[in-house]
C-alpha atoms as a PDB file:
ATOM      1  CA  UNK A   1     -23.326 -14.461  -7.298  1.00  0.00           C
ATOM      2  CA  UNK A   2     -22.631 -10.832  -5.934  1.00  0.00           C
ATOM      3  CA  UNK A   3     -21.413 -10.144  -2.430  1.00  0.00           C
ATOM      4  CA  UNK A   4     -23.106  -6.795  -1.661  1.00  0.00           C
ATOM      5  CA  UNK A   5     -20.479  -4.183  -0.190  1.00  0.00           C
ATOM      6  CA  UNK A   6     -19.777  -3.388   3.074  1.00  0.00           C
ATOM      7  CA  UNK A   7     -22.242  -0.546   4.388  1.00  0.00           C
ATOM      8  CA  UNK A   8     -19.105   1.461   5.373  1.00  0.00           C
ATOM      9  CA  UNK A   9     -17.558   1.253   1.870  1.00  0.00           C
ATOM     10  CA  UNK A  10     -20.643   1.976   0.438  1.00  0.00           C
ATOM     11  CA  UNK A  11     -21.506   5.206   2.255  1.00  0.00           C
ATOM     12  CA  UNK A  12     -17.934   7.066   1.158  1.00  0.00           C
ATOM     13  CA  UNK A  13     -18.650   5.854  -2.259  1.00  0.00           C
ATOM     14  CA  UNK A  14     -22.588   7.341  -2.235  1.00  0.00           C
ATOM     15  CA  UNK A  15     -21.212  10.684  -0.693  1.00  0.00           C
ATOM     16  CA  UNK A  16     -18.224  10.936  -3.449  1.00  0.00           C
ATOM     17  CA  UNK A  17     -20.840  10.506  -5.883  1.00  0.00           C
ATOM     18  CA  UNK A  18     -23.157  12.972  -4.573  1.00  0.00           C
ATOM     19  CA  UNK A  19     -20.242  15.626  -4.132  1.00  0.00           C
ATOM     20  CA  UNK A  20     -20.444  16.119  -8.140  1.00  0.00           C
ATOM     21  CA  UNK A  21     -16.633  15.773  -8.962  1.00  0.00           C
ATOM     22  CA  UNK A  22     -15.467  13.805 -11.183  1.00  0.00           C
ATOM     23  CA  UNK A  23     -13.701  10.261 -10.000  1.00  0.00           C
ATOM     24  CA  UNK A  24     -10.118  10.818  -9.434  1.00  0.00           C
ATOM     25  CA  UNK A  25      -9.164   8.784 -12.321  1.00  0.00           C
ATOM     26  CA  UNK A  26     -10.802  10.677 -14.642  1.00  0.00           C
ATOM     27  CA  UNK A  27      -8.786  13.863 -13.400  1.00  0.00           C
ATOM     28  CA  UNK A  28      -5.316  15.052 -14.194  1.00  0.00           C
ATOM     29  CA  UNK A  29      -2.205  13.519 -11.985  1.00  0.00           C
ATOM     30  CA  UNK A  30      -2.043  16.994 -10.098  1.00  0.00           C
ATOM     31  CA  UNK A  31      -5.783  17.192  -9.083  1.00  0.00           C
ATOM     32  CA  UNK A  32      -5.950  14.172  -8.222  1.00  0.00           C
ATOM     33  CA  UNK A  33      -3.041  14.191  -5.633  1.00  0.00           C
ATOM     34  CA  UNK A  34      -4.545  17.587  -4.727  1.00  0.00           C
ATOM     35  CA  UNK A  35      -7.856  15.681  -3.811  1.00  0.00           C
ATOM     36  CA  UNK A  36      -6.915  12.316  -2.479  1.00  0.00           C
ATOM     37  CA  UNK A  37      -5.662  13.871   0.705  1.00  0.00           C
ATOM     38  CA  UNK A  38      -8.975  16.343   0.804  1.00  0.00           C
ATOM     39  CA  UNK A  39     -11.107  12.721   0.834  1.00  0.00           C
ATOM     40  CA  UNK A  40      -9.499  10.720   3.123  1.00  0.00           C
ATOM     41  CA  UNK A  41      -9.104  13.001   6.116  1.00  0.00           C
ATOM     42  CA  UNK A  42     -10.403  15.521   8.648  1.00  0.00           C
ATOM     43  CA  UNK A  43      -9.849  17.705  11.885  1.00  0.00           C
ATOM     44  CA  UNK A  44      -5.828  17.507  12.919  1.00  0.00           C
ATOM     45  CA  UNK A  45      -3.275  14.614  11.934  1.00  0.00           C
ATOM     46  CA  UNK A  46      -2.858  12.566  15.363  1.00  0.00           C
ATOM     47  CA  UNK A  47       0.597  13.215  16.658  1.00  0.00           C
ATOM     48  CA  UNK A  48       3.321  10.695  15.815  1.00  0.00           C
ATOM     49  CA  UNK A  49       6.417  10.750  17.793  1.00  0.00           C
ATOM     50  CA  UNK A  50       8.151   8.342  15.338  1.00  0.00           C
ATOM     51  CA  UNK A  51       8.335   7.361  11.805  1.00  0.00           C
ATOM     52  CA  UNK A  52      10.899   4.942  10.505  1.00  0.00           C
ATOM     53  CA  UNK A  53      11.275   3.792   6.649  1.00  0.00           C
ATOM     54  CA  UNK A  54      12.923   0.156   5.750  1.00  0.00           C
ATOM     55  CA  UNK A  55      12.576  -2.284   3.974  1.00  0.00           C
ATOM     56  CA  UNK A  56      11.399  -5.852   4.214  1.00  0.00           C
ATOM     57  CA  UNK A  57      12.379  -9.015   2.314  1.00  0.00           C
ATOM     58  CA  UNK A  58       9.744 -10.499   0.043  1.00  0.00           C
ATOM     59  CA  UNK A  59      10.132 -13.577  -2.960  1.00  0.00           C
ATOM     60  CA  UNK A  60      10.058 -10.571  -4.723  1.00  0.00           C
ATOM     61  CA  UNK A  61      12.738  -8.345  -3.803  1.00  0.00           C
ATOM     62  CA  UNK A  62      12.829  -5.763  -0.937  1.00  0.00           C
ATOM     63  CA  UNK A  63       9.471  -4.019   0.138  1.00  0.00           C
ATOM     64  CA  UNK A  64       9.476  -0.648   1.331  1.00  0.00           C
ATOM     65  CA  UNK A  65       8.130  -0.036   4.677  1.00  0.00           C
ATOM     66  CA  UNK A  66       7.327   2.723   7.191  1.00  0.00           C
ATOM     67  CA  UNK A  67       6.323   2.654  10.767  1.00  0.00           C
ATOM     68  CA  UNK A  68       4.601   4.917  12.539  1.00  0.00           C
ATOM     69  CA  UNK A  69       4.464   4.777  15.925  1.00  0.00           C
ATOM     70  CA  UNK A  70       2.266   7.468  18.481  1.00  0.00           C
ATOM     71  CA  UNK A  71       3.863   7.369  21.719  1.00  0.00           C
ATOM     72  CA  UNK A  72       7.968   5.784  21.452  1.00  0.00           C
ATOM     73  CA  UNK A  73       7.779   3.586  25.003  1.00  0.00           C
ATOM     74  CA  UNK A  74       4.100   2.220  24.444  1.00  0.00           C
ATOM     75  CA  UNK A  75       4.142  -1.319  23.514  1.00  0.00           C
ATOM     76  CA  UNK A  76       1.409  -1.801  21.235  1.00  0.00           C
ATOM     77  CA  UNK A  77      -0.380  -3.865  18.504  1.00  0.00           C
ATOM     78  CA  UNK A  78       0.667  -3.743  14.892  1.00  0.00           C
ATOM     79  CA  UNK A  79      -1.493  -3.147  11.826  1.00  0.00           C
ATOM     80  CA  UNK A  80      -0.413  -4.042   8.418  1.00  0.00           C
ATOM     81  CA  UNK A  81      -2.129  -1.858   5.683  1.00  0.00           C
ATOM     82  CA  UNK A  82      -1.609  -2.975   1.672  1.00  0.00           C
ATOM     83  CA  UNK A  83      -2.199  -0.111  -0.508  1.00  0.00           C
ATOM     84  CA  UNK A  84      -2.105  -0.745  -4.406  1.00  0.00           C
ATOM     85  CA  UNK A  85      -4.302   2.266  -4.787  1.00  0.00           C
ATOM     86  CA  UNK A  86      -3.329   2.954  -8.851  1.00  0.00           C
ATOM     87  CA  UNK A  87      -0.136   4.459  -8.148  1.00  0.00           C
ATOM     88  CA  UNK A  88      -1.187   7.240 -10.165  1.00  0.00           C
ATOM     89  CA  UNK A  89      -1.747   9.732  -7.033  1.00  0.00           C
ATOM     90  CA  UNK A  90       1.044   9.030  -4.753  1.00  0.00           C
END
């Protein structure tokens, strides 16, 4: 049984095909970081006013962490993002 993809998913993936580059993983290390960013945004970064790095415990050891948060006395909700990505382009 297939689970067809989600429509959002499968428009970035129909307009990185129809761009004519090569995937990323079939690039060299540097292009690829040079691309990834190129992909994955537009217009201006939203301002942050802070960023903090830690690090959580996990059953595995300590996890790395960073929070960004827009406006510093704003209480607001959190969002977890996982990333395993490769780890070839960060």
């Amino acid at each position: 049984m297939t689970t067809p993809l989600d429509p959002a998913a499968q428009a970035l993936l129909d307009a990185a095909a129809a761009g004519g580059l090569p995937p990323v993983y079939r690039v060299s290390i540097d292009e690829g970081r040079t691309r990834m960013p190129k992909g994955f945004t537009s217009g201006e970064p939203e301002p942050i006013a802070e960023m903090r790095d830690f690090t959580v415990s996990s059953s595995d050891g300590p996890v790395g962490v960073r929070l960004y948060h827009p406006e510093p006395t704003t209480v607001l909700p959190l969002v977890v993002f996982f990333h395993g990505g490769g780890w070839t382009v960060n």
